[in-house]
N, C-alpha and C. Protein backbone atom coordinates (compact mmCIF):
# COMPACT_ATOMS: atom_id res chain seq x y z
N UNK A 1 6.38 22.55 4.84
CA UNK A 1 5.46 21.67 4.15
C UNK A 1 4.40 21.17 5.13
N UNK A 2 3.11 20.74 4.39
CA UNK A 2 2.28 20.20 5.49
C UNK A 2 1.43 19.11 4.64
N UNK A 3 0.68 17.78 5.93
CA UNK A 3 0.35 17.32 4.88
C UNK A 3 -0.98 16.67 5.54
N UNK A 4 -1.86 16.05 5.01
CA UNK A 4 -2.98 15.30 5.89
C UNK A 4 -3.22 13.60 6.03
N UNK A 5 -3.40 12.99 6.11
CA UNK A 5 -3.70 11.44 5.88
C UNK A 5 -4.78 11.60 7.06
N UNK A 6 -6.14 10.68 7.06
CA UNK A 6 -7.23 10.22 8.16
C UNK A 6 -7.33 8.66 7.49
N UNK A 7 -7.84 7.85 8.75
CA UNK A 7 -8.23 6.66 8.42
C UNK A 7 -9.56 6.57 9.14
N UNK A 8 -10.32 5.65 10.01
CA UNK A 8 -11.45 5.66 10.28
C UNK A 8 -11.50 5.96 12.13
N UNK A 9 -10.32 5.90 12.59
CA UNK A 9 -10.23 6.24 14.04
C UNK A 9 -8.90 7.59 14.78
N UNK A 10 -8.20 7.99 13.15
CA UNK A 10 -7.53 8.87 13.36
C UNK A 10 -7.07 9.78 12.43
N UNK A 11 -7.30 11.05 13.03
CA UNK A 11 -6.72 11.89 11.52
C UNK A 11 -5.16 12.59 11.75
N UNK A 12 -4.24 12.54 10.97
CA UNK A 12 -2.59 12.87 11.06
C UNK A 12 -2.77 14.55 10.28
N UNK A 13 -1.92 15.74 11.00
CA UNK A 13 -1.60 16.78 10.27
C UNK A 13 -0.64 16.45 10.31
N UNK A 14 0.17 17.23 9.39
CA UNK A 14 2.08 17.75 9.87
C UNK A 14 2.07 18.99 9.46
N UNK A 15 2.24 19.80 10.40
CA UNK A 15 2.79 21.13 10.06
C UNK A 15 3.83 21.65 10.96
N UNK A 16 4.98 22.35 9.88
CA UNK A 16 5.89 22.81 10.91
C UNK A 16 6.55 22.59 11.94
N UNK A 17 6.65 20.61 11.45
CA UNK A 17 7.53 19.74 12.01
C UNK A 17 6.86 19.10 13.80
N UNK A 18 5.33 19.62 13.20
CA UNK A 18 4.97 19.02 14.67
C UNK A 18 3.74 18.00 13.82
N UNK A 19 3.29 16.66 14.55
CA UNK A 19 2.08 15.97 13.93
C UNK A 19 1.35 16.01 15.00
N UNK A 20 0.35 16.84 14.93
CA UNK A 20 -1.16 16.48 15.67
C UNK A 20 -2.32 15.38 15.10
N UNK A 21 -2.31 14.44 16.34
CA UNK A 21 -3.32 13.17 16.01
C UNK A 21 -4.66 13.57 16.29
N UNK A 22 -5.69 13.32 15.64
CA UNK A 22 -6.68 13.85 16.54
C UNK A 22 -7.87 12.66 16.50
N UNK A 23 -8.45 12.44 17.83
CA UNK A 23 -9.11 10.69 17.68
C UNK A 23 -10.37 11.38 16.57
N UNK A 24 -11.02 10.21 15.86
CA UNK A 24 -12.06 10.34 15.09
C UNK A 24 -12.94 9.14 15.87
N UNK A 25 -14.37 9.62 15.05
CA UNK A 25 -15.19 10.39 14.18
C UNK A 25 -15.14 11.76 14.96
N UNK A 26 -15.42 11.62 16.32
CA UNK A 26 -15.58 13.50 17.10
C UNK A 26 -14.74 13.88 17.13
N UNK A 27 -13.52 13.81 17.00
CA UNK A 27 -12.49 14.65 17.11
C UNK A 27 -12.23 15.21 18.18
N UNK A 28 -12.33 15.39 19.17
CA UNK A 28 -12.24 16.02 20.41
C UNK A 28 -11.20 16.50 21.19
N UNK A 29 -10.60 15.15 21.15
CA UNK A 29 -9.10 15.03 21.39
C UNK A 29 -7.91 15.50 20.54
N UNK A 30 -7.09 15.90 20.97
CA UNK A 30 -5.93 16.34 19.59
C UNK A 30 -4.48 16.00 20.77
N UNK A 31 -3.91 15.27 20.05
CA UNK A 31 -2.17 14.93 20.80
C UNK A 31 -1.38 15.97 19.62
N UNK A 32 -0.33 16.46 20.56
CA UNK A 32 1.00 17.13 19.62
C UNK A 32 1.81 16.35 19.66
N UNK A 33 2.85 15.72 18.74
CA UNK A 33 3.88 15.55 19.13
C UNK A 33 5.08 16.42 18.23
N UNK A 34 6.04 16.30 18.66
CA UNK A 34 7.22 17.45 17.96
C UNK A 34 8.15 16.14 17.40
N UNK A 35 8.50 16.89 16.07
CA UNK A 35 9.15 15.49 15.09
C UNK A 35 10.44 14.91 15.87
N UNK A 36 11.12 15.70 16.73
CA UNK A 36 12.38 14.72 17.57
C UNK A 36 11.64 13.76 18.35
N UNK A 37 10.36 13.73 18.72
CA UNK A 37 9.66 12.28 19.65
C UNK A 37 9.06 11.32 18.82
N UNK A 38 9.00 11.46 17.74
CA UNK A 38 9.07 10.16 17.15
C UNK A 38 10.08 9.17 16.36
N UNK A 39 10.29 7.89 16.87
CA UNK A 39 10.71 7.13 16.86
C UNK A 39 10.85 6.31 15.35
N UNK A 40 9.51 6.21 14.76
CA UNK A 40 9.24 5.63 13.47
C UNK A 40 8.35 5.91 13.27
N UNK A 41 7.94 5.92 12.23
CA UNK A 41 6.26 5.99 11.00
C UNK A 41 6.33 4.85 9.82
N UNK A 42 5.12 3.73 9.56
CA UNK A 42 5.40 3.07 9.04
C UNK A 42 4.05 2.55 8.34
N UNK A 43 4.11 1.82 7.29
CA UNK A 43 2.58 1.53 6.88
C UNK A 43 2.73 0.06 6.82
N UNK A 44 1.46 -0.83 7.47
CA UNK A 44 1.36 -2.15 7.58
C UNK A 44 0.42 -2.47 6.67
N UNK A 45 0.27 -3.51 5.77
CA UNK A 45 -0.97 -3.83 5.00
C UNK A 45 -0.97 -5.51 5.36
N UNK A 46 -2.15 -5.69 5.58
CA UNK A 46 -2.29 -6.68 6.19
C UNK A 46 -2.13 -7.92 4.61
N UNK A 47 -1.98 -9.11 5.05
CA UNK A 47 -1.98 -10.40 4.18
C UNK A 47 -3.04 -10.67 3.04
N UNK A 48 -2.68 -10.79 2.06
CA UNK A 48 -3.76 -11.02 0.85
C UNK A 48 -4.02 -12.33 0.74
N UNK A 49 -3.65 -12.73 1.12
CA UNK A 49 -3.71 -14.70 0.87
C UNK A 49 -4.58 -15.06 1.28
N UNK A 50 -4.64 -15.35 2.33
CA UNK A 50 -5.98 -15.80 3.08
C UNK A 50 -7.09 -15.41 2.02
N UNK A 51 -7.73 -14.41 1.87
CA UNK A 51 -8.62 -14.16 0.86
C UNK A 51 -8.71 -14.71 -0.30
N UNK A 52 -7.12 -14.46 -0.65
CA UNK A 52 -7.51 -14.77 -2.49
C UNK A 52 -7.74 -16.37 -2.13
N UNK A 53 -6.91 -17.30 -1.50
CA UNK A 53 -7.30 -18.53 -1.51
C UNK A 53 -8.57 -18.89 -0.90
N UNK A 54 -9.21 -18.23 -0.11
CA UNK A 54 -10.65 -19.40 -0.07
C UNK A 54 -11.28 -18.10 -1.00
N UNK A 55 -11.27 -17.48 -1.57
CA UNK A 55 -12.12 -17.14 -2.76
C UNK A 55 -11.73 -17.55 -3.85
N UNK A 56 -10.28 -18.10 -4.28
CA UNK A 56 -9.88 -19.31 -5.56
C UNK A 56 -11.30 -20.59 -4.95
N UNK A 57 -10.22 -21.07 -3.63
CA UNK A 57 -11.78 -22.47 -3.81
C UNK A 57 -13.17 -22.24 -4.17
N UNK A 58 -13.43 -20.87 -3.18
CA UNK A 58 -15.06 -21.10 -3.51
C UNK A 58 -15.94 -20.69 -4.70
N UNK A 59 -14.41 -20.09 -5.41
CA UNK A 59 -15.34 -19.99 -6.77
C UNK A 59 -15.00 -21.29 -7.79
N UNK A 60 -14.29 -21.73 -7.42
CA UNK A 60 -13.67 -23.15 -8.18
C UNK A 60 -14.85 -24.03 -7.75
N UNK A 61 -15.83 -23.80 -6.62
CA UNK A 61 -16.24 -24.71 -6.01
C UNK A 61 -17.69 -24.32 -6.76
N UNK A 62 -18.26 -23.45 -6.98
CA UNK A 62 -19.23 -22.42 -7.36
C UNK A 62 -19.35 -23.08 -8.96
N UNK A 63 -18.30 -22.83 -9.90
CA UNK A 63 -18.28 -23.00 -11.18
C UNK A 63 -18.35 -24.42 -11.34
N UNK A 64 -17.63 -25.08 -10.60
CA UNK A 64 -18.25 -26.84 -10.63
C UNK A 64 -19.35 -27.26 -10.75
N UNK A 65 -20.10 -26.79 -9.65
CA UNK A 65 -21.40 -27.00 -9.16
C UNK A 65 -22.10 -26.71 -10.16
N UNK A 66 -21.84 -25.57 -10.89
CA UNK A 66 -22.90 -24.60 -11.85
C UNK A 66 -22.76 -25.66 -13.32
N UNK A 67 -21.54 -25.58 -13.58
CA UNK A 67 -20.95 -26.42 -15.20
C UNK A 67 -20.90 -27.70 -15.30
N UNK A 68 -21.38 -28.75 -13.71
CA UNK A 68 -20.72 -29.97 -14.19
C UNK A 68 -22.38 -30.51 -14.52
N UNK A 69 -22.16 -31.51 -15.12
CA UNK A 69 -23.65 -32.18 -15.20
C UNK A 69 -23.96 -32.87 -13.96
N UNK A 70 -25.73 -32.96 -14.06
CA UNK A 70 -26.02 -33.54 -12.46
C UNK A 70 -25.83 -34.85 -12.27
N UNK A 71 -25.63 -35.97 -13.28
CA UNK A 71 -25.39 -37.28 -13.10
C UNK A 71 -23.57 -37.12 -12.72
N UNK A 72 -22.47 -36.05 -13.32
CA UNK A 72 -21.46 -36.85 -12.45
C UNK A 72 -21.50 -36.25 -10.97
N UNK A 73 -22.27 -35.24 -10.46
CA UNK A 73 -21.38 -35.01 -9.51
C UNK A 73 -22.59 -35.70 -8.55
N UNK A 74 -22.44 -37.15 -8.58
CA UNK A 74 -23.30 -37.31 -7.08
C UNK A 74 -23.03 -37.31 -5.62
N UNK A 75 -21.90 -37.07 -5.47
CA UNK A 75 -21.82 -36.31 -3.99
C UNK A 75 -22.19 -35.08 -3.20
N UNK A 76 -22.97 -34.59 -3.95
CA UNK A 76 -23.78 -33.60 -3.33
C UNK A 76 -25.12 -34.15 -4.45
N UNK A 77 -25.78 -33.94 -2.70
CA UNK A 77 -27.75 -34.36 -2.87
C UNK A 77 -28.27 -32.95 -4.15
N UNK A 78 -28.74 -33.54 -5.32
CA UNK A 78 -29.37 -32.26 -6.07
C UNK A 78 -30.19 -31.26 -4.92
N UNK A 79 -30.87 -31.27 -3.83
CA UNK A 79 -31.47 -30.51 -3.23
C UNK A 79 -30.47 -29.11 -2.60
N UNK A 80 -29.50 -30.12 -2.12
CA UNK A 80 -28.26 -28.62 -2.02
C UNK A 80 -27.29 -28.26 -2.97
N UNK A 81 -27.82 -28.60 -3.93
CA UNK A 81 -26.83 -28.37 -5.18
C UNK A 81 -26.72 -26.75 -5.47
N UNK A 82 -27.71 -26.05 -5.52
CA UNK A 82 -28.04 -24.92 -6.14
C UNK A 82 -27.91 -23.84 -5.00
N UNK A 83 -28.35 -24.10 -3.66
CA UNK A 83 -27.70 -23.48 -2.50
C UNK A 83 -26.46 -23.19 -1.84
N UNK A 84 -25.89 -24.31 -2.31
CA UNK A 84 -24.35 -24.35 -2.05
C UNK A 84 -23.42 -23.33 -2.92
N UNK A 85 -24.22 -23.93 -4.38
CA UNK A 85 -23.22 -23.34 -6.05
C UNK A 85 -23.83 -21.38 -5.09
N UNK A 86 -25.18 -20.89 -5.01
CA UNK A 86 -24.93 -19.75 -4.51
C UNK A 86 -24.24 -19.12 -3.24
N UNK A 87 -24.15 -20.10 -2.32
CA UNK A 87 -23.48 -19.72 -1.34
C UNK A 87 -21.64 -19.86 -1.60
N UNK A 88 -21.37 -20.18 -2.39
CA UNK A 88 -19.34 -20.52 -2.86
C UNK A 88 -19.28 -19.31 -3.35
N UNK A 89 -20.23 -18.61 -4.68
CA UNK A 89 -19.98 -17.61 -5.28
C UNK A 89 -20.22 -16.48 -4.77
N UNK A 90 -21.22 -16.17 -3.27
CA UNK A 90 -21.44 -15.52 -2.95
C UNK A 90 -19.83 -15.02 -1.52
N UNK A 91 -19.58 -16.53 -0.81
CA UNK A 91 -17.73 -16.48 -0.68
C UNK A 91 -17.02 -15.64 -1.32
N UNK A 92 -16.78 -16.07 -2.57
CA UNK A 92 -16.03 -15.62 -3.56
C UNK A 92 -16.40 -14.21 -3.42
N UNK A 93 -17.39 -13.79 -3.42
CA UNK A 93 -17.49 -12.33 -3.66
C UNK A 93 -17.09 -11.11 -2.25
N UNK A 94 -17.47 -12.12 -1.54
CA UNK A 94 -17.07 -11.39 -0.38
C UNK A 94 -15.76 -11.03 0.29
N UNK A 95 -14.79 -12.26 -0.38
CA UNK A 95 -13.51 -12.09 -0.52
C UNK A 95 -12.88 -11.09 -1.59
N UNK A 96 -13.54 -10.97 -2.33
CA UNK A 96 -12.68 -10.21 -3.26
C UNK A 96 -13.16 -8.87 -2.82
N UNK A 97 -13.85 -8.75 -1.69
CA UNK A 97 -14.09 -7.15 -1.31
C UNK A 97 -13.03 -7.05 -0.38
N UNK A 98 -12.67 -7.94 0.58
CA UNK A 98 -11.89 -7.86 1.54
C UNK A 98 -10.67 -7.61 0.70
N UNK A 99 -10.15 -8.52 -0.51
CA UNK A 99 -8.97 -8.57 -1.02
C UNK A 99 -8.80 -6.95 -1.49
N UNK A 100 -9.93 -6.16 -2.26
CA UNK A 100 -10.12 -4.72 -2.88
C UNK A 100 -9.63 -3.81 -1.28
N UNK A 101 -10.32 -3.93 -0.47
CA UNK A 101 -10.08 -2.91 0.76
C UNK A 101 -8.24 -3.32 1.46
N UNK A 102 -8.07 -4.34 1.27
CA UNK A 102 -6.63 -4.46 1.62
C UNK A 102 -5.54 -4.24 0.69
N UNK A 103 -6.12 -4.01 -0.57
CA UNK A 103 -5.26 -3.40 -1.88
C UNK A 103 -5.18 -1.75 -1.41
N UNK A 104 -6.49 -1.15 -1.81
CA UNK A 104 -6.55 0.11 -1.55
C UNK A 104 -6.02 0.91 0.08
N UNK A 105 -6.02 0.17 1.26
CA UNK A 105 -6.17 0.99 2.25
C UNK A 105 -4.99 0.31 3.19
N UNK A 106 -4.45 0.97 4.28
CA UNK A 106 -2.96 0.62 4.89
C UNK A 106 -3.37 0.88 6.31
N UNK A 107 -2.50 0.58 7.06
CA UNK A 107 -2.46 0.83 8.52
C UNK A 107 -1.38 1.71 8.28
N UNK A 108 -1.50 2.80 9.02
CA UNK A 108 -0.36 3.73 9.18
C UNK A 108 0.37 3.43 10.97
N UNK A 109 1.25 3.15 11.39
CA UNK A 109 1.83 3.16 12.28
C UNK A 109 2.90 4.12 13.19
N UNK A 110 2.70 5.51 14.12
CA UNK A 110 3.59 6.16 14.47
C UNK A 110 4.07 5.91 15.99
N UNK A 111 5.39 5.80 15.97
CA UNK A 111 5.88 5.08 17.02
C UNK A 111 6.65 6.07 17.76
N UNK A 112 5.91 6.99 19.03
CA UNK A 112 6.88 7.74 19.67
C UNK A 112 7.66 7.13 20.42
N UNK A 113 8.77 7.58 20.80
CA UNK A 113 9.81 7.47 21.54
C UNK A 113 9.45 7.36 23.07
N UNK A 114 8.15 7.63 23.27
CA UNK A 114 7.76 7.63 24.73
C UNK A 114 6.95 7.45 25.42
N UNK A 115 6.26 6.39 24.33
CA UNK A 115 4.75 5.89 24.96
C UNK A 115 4.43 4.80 23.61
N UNK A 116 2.98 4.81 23.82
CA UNK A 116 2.54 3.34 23.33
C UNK A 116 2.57 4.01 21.54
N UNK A 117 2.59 2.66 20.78
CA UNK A 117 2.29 3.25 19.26
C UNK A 117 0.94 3.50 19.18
N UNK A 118 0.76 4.22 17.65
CA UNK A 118 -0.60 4.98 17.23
C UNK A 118 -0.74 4.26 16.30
N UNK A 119 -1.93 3.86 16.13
CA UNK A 119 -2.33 2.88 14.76
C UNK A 119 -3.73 3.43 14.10
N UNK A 120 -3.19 4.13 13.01
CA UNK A 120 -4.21 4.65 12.40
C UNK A 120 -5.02 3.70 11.19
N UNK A 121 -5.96 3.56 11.24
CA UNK A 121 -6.61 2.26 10.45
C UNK A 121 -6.99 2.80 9.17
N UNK A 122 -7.10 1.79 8.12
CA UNK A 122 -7.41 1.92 7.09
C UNK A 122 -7.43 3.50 6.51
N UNK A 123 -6.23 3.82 6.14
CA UNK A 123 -5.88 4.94 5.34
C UNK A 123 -5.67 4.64 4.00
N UNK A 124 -6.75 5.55 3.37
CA UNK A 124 -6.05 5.35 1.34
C UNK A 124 -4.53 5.31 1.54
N UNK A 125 -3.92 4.46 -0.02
CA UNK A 125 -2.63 4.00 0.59
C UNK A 125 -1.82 5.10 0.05
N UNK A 126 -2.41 5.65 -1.23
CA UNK A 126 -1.74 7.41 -1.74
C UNK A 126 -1.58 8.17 -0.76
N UNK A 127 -2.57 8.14 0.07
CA UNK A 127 -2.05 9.28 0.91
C UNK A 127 -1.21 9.05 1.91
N UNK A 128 -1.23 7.84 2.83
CA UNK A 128 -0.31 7.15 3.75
C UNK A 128 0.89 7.22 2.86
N UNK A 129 1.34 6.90 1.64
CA UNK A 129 2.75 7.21 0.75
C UNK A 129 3.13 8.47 1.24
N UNK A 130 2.11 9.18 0.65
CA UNK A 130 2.74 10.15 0.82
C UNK A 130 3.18 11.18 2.26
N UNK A 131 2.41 10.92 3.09
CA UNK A 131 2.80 11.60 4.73
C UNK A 131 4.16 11.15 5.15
N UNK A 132 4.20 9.56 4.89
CA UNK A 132 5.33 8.59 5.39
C UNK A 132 6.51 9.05 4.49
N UNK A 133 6.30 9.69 3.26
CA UNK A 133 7.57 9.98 2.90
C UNK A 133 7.85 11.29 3.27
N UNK A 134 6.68 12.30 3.43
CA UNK A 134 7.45 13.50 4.03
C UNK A 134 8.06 13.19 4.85
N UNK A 135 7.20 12.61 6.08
CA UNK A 135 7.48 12.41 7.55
C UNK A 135 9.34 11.94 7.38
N UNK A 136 9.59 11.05 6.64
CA UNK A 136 11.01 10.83 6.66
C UNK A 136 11.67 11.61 6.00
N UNK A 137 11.36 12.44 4.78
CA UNK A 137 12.13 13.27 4.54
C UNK A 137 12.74 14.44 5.18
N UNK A 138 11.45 14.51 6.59
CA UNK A 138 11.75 15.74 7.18
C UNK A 138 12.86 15.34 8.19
N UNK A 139 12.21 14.22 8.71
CA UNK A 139 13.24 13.31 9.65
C UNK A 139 14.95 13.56 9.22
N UNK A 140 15.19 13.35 7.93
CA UNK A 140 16.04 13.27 7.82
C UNK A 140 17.28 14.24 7.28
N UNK A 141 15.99 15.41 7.12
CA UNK A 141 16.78 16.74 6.85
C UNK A 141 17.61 17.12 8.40
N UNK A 142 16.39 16.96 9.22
CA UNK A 142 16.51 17.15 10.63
C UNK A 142 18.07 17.05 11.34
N UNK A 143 18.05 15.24 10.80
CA UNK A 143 18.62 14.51 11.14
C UNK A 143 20.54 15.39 10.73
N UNK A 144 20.44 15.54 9.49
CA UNK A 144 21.83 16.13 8.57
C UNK A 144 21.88 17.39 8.94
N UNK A 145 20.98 17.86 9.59
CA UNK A 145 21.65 19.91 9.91
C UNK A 145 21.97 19.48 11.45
């Protein structure tokens, strides 16, 4: 079986029980390793929170600004009223891109047995599924013969 996954600084083959890394965008470089030297393969996705919560406030903060009338909210001067209400929603939006790219895309992690780990960045997460489960399936055929 063989399979591919790339993210933005590394591209993964597997064929024939060996994974060649090869650095990106030039490619130049290519590492072998043979499936008994690795240690683990794993996918990290980083924290959604952070995002969704200051893009909850700043659109909570955005829709206030926009819906409340101008006599109650006098704590903010009408002059930054309308700068602010665009700058919360424009927050908001920028978070929910960060929140979209950390839905869709994974850190792939391969950990040889004999040197530093490989951290391949932002890989679609279909395809990181799927390498990481060959990669262990093969592991573990390996492992039982």
């Amino acid at each position: 079986m063989s399979a591919e996954c790339s993210g933005i600084n590394y591209a993964l083959r597997f064929r024939e029980r060996v994974i060649e890394v090869r650095a990106r965008p030039f490619q130049g470089t290519t590492v072998t390793m043979q499936m008994n030297r690795i240690k683990s393969i794993g996918m990290l996705r980083k924290s959604v929170m952070p995002p969704a919560v200051i893009g909850a406030i700043c659109l909570s903060l955005g829709l206030i600004l926009g819906l409340v009338e101008e006599e109650s909210l006098t704590a903010v001067p009408l002059i930054l009223r309308s700068p602010l209400q665009y700058l919360s929603i424009g927050a908001a939006a920028v978070c929910l891109v960060i929140l979209l790219s950390r839905w869709f895309f994974v850190n792939l992690v391969l950990k040889p047995v004999d040197g530093s780990s490989i951290t391949v960045r932002m890989v679609p997460t279909g395809s990181a599924k799927r390498f990481v489960v060959l990669i262990q399936g093969e592991t573990r055929t390996a492992e039982a013969a």
